[in-house]
C-alpha atoms as a PDB file:
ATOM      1  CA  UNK A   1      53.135  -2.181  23.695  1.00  0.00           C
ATOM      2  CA  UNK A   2      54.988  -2.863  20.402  1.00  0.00           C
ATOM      3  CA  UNK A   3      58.435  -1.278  20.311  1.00  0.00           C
ATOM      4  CA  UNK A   4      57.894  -0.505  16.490  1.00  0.00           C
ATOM      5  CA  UNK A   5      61.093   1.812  16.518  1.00  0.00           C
ATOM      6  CA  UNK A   6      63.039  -0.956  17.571  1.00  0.00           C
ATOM      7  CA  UNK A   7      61.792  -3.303  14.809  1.00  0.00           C
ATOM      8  CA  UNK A   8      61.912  -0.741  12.060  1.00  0.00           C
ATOM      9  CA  UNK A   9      65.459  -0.155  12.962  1.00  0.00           C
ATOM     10  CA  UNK A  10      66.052  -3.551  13.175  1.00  0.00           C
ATOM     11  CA  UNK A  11      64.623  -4.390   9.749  1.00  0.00           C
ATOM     12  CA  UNK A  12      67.009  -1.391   8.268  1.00  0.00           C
ATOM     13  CA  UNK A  13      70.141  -2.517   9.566  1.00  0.00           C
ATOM     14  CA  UNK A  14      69.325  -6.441   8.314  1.00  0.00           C
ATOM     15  CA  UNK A  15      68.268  -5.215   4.894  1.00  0.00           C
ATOM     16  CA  UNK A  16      71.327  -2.689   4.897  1.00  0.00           C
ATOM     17  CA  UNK A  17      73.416  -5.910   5.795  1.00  0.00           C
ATOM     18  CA  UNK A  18      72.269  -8.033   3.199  1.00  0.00           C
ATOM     19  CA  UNK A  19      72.938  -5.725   0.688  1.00  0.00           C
ATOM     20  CA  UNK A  20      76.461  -4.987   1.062  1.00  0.00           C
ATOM     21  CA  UNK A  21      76.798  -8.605   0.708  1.00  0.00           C
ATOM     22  CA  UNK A  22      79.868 -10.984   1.369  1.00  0.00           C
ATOM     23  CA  UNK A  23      82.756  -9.324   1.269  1.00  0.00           C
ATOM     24  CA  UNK A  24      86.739 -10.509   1.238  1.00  0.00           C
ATOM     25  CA  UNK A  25      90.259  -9.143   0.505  1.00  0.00           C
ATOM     26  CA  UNK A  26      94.053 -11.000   1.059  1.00  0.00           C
ATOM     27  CA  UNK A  27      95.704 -10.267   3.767  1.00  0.00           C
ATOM     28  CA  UNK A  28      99.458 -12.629   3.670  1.00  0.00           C
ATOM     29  CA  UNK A  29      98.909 -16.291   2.356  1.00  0.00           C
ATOM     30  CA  UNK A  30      95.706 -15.790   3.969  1.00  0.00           C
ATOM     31  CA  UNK A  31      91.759 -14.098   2.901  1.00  0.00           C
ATOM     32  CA  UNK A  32      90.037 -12.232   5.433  1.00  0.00           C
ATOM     33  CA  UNK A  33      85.752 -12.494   4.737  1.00  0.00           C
ATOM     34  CA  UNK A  34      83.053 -10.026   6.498  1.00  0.00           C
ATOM     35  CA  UNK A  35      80.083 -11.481   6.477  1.00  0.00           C
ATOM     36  CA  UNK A  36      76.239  -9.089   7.235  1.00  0.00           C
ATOM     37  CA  UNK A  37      75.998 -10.015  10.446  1.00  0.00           C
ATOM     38  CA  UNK A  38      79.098  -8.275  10.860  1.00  0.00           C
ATOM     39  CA  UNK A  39      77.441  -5.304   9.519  1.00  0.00           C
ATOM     40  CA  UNK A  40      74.412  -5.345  11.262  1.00  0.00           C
ATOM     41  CA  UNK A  41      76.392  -5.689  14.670  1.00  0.00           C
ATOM     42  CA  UNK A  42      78.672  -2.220  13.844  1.00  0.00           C
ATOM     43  CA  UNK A  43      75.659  -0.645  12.131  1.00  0.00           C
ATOM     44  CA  UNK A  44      73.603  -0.863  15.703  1.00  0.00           C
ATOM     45  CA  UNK A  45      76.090   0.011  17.467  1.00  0.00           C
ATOM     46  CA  UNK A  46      76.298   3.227  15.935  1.00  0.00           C
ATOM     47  CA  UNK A  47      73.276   3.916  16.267  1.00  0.00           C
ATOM     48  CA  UNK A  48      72.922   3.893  19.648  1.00  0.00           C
ATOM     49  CA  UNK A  49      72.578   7.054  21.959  1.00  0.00           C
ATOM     50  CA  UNK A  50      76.558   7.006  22.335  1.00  0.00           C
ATOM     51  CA  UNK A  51      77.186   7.761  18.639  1.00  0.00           C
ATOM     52  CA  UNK A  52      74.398   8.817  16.160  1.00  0.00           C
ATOM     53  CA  UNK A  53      71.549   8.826  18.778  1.00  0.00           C
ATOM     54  CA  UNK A  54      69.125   7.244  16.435  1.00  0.00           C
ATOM     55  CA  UNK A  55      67.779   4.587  19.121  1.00  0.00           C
ATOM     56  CA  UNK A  56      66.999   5.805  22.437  1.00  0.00           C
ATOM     57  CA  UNK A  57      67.944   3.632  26.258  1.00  0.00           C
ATOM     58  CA  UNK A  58      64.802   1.996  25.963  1.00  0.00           C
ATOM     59  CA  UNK A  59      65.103   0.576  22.540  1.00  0.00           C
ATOM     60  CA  UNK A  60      68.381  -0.546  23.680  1.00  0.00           C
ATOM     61  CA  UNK A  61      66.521  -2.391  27.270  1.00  0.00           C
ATOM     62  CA  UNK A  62      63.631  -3.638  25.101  1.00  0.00           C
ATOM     63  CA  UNK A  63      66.182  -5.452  22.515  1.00  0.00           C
ATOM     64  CA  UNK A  64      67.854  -6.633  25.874  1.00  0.00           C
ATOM     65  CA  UNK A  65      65.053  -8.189  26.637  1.00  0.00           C
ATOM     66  CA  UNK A  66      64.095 -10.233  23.089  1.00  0.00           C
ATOM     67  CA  UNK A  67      67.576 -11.539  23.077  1.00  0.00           C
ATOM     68  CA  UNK A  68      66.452 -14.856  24.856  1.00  0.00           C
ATOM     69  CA  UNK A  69      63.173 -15.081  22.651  1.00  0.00           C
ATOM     70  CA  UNK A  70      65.104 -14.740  19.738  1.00  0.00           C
ATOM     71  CA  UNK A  71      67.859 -17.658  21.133  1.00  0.00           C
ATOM     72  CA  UNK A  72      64.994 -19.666  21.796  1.00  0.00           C
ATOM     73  CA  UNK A  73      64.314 -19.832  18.442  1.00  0.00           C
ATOM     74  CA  UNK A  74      67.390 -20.866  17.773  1.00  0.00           C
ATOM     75  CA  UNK A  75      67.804 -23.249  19.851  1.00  0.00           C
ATOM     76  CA  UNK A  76      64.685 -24.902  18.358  1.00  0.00           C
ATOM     77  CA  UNK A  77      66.257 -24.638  14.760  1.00  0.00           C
ATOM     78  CA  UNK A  78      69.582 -26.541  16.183  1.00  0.00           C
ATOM     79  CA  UNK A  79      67.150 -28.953  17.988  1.00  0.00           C
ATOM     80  CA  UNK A  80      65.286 -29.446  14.042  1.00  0.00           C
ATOM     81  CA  UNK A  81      68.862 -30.343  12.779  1.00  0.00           C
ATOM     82  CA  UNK A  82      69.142 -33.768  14.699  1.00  0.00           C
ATOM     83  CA  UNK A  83      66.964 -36.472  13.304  1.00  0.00           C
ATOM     84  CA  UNK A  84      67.574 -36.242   9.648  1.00  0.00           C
ATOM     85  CA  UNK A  85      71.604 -35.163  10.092  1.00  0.00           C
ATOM     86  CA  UNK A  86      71.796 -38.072  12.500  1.00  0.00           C
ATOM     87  CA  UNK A  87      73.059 -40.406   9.580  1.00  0.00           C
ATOM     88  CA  UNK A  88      75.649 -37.926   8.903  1.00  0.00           C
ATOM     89  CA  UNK A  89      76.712 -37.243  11.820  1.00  0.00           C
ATOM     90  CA  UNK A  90      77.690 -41.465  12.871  1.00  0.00           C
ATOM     91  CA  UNK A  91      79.012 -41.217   9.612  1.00  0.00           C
ATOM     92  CA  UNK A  92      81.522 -38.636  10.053  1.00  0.00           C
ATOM     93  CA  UNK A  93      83.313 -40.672  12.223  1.00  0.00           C
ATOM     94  CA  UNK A  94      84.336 -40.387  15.650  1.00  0.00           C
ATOM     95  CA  UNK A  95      87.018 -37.488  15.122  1.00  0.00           C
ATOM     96  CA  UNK A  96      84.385 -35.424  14.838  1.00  0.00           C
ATOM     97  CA  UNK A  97      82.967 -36.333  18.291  1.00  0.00           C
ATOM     98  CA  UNK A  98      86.226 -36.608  20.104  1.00  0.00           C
ATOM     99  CA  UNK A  99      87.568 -32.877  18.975  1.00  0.00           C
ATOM    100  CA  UNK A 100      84.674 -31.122  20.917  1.00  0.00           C
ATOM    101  CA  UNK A 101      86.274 -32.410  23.951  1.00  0.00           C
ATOM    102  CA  UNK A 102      89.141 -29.573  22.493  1.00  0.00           C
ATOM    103  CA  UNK A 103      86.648 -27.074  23.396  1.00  0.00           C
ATOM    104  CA  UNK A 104      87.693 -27.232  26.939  1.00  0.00           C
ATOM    105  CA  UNK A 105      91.228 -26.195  26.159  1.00  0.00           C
ATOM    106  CA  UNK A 106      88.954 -22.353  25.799  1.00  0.00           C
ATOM    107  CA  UNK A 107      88.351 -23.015  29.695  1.00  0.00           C
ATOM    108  CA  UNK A 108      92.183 -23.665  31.368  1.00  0.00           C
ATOM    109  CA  UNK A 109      93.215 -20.779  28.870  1.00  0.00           C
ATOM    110  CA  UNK A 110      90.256 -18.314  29.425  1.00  0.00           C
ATOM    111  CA  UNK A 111      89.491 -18.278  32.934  1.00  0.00           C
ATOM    112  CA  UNK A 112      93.115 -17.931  34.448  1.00  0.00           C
ATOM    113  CA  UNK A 113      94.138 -15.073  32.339  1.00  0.00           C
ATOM    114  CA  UNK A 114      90.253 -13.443  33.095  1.00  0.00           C
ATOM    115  CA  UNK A 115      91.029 -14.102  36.854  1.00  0.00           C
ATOM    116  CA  UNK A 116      94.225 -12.355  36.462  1.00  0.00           C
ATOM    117  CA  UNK A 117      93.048  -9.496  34.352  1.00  0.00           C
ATOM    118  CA  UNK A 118      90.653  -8.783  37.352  1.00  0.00           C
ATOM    119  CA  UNK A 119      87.341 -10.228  36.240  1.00  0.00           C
ATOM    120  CA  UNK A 120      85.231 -11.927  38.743  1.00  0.00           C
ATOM    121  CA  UNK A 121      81.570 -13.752  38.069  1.00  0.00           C
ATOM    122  CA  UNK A 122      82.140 -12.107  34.929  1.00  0.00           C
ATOM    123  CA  UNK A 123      84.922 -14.907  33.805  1.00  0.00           C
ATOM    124  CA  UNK A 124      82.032 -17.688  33.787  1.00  0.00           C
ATOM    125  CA  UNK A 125      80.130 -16.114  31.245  1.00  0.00           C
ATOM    126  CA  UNK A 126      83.334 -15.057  28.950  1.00  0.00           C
ATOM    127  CA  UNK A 127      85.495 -18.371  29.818  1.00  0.00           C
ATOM    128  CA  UNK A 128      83.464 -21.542  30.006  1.00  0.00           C
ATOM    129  CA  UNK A 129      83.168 -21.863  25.564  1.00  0.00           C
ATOM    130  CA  UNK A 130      84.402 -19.333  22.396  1.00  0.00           C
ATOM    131  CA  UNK A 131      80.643 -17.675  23.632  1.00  0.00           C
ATOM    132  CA  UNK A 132      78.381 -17.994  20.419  1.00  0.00           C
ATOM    133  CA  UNK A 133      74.665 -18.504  20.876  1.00  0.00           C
ATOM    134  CA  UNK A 134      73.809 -21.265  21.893  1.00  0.00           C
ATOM    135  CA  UNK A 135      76.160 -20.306  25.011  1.00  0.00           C
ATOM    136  CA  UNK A 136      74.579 -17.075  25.350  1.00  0.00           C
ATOM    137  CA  UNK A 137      71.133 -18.727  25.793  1.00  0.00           C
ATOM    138  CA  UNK A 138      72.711 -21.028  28.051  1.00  0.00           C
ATOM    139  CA  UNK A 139      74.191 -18.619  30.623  1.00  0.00           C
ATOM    140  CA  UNK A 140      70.878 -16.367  29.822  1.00  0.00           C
ATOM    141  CA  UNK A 141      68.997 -18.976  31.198  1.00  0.00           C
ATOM    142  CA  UNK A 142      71.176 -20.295  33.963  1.00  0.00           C
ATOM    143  CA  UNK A 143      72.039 -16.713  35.845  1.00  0.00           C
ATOM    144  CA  UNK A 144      70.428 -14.440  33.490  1.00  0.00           C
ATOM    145  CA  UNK A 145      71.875 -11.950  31.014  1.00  0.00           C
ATOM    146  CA  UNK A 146      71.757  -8.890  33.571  1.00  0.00           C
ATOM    147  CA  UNK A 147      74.119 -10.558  36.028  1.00  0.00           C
ATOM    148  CA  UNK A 148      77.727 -10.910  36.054  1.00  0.00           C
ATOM    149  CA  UNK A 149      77.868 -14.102  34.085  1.00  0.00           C
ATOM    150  CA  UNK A 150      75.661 -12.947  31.727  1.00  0.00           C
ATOM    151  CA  UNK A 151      78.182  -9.329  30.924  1.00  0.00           C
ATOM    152  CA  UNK A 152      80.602 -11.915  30.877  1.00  0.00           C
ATOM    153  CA  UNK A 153      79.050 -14.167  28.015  1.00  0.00           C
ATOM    154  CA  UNK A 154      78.747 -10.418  25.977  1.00  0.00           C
ATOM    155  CA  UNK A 155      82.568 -11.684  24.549  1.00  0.00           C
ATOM    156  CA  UNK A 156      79.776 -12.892  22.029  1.00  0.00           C
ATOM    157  CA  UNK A 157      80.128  -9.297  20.528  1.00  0.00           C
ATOM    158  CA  UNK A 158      84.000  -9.643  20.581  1.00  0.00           C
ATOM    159  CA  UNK A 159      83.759 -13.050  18.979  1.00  0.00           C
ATOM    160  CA  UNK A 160      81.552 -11.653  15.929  1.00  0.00           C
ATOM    161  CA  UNK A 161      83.655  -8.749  15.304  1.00  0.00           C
ATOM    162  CA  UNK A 162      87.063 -10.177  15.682  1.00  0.00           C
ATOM    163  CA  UNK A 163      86.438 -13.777  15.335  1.00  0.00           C
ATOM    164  CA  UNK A 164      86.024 -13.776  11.298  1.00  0.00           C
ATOM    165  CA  UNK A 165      88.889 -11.632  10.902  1.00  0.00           C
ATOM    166  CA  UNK A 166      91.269 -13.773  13.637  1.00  0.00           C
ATOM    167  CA  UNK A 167      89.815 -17.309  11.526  1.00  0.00           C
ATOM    168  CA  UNK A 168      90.812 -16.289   8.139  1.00  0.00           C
ATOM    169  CA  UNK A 169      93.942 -14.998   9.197  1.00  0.00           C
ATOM    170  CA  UNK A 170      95.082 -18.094  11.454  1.00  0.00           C
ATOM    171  CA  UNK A 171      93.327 -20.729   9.041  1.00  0.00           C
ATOM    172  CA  UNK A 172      95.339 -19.330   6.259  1.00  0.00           C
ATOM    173  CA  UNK A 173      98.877 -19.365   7.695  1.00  0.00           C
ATOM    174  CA  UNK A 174      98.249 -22.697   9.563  1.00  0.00           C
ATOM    175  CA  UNK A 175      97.774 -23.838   5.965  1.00  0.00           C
ATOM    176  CA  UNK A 176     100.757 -22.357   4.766  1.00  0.00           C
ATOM    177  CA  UNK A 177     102.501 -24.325   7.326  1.00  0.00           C
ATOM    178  CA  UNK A 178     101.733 -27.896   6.013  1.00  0.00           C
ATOM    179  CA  UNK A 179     101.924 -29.177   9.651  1.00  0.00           C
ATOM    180  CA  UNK A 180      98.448 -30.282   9.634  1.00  0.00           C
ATOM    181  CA  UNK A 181      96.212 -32.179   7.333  1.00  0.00           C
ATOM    182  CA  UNK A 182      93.630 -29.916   4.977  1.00  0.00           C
ATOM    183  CA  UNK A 183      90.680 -32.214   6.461  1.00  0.00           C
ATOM    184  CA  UNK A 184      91.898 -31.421   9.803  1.00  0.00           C
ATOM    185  CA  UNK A 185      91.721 -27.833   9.806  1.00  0.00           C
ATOM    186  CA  UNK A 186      88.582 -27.933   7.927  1.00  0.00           C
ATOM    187  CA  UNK A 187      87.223 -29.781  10.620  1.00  0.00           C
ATOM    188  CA  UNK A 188      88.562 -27.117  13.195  1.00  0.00           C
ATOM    189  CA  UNK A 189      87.042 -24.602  11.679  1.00  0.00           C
ATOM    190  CA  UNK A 190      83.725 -25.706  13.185  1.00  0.00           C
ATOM    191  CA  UNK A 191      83.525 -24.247  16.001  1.00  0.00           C
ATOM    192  CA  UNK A 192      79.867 -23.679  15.942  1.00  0.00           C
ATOM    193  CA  UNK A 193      79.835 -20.319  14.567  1.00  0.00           C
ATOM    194  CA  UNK A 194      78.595 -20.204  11.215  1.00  0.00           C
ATOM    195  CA  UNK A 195      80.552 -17.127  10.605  1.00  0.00           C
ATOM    196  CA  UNK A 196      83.862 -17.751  11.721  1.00  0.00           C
ATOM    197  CA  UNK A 197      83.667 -21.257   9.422  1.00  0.00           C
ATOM    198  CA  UNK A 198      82.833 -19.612   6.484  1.00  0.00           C
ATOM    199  CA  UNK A 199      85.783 -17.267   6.823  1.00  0.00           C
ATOM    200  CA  UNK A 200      88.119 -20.171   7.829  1.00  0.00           C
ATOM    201  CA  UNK A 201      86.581 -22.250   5.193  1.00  0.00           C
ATOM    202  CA  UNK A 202      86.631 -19.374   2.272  1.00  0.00           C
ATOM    203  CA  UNK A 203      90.536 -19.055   3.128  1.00  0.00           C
ATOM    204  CA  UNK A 204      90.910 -22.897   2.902  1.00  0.00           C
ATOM    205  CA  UNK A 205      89.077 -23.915  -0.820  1.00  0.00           C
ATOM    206  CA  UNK A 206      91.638 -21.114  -1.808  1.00  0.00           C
ATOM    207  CA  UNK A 207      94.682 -22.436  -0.939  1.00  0.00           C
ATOM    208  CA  UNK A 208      93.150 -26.168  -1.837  1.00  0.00           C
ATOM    209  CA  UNK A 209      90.704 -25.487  -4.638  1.00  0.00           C
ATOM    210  CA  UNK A 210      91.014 -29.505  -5.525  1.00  0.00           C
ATOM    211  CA  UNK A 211      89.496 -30.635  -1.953  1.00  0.00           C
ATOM    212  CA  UNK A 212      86.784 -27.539  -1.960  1.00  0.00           C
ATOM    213  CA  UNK A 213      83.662 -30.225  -1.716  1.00  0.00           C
ATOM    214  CA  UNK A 214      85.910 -31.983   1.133  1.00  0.00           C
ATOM    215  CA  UNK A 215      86.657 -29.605   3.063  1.00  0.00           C
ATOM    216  CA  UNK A 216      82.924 -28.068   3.064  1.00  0.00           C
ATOM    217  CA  UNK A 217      81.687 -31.417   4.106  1.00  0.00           C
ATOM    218  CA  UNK A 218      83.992 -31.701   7.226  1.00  0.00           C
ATOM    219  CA  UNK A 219      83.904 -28.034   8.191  1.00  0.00           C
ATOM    220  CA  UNK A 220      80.052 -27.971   8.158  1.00  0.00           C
ATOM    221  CA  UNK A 221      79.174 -31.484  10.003  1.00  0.00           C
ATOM    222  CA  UNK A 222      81.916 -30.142  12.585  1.00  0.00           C
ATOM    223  CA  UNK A 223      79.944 -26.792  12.871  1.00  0.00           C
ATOM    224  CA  UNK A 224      76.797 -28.664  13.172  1.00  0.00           C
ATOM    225  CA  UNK A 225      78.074 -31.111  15.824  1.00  0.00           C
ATOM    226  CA  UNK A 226      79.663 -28.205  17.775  1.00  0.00           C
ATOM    227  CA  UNK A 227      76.498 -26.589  17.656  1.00  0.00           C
ATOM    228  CA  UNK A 228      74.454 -29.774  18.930  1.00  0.00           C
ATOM    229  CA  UNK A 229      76.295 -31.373  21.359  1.00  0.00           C
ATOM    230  CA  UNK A 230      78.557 -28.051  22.237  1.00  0.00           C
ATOM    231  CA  UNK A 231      75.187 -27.501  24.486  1.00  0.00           C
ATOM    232  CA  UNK A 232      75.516 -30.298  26.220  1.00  0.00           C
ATOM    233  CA  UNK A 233      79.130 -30.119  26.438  1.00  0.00           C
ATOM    234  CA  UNK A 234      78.676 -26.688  28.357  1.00  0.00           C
ATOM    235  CA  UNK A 235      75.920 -27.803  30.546  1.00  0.00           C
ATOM    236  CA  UNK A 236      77.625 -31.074  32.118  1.00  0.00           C
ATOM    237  CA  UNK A 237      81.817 -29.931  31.698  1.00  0.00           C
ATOM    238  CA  UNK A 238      82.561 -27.180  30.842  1.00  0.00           C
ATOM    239  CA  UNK A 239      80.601 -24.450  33.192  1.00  0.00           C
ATOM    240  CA  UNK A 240      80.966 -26.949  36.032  1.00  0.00           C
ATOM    241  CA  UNK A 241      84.902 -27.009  35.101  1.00  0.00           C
ATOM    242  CA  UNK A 242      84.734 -22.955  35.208  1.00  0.00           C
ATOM    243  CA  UNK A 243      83.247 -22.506  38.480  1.00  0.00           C
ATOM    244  CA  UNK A 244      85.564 -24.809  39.801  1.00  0.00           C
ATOM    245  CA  UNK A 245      88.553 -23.219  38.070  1.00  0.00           C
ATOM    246  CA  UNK A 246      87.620 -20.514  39.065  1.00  0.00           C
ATOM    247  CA  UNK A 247      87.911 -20.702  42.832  1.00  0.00           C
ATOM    248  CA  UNK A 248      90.803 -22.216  42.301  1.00  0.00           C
ATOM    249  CA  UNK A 249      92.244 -19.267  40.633  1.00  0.00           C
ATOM    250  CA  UNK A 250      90.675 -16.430  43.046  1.00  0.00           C
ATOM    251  CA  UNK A 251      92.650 -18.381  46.073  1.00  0.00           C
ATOM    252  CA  UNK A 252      95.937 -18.077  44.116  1.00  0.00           C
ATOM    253  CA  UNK A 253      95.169 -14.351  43.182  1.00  0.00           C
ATOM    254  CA  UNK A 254      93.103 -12.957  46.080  1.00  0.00           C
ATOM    255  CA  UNK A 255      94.021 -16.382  48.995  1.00  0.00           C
ATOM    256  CA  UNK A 256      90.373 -17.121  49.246  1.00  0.00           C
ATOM    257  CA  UNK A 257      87.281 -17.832  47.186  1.00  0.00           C
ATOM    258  CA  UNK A 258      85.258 -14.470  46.959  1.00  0.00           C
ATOM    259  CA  UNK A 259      82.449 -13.440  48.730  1.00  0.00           C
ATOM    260  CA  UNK A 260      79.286 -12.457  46.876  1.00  0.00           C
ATOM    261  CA  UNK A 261      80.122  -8.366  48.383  1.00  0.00           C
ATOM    262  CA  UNK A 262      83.816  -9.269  47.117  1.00  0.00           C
ATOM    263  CA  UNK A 263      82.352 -10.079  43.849  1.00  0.00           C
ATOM    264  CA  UNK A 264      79.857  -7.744  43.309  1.00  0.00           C
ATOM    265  CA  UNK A 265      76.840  -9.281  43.392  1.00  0.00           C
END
């Protein structure tokens, strides 16, 4: 049966969202943006049965349960993005290519400091990339969303509410800096996350107003590669790279790799 509480409420907070718009203010030699989604992510929160009570545990399990449907769709949006950006894409040379391999640098940073803050399974789903969607519907479909891994991977939620805000902060006084080129943290700010670019980018055509078309062009074929071959990425490095990090860290912490009763499972 239809959830049509769920969808209704839905609907509300999206429209709600969309309404208050894009909205920035300075913060240093930087601008901080909030965009809907934003919005719509504090807006359901609140009204779940832990604040306002206007959705009940069930609506909350049945939107659990449409979270891979709705990556699925996605995922097949990404997948309509590669034949006819493939010219752009060999033409944005190979930098763009070669910095996804700086992805990994989230893995030897993440999962040592998750091992020694006491996570456990939990650190593959939160360490192995910066956890947007297409990772989500990775680990979703790998070990499932109601496992360890897939609590882990819910740093999505972090990402989306602190992400924007920590982007247009740190693109801003990296900028002020002068250490690197414009292009090059335009290009950065791709991280697949169409969100955390725009607040990266929004800070950047500030403080270079004269290389706004530029730096729009690099930061969204970055975003777009990230988001293409980030998958792929995941899949063959950078999950097998976690689990083997991983171990490695639980013998240092714990002098053995865990047991499944050790972890949890």
């Amino acid at each position: 049966m239809i959830n049509w509480r769920l969808h209704i409420t839905a609907l509300a907070l999206v429209v709600i969202a969309e309404l208050i718009g894009i909205k920035s203010f300075s913060l240093g030699p930087g601008k901080v943006v909030f965009v809907p989604m934003l919005y719509a992510l504090i807006l359901g929160i609140l009204t779940t049965p832990h604040f306002f009570k206007l959705t009940k545990q069930k609506d909350m399990e049945d939107a659990g349960s449409l979270v891979g449907i709705t990556l699925m769709l996605l995922m097949a949006r990404y997948g309509t993005l590669v034949g006819p950006t493939l010219p752009k894409i060999i033409s944005a040379s190979p930098a763009l290519i070669l910095q996804e391999f700086g992805n990994l640098g989230t893995v030897f940073l993440g999962v040592p400091l998750a091992v020694a803050f006491g996570l456990k399974r939990e650190t593959i789903g939160a360490a192995h990339s910066i956890a947007r969607e297409p990772n989500v519907a990775l680990i979703g479909e790998k070990y499932g969303l109601d496992t360890p891994e897939g609590r882990g991977v819910s740093v999505y939620i972090a990402g989306t509410v602190c992400g924007t805000i920590f982007f247009g902060i740190m693109a801003s006084f990296l900028a002020a800096l002068k250490i690197f080129h414009p292009y090059s943290l335009a290009m950065a700010s791709g991280v697949g996350s169409a969100s955390m670019m725009s607040a990266s980018l929004g800070t950047l055509t500030v403080m270079y107003p004269e290389m706004a078309d530029q730096l729009a062009a690099f930061a969204t074929a970055s975003n777009m590669l990230s988001g293409l071959d980030g998958v792929y990425m995941a899949v063959f490095l950078a999950l097998p790279l976690t689990e083997w990090l991983y171990k490695k860290c639980c013998i240092i912490k714990y002098g053995h790799v865990l047991t499944k009763e050790e972890e949890g499972k």
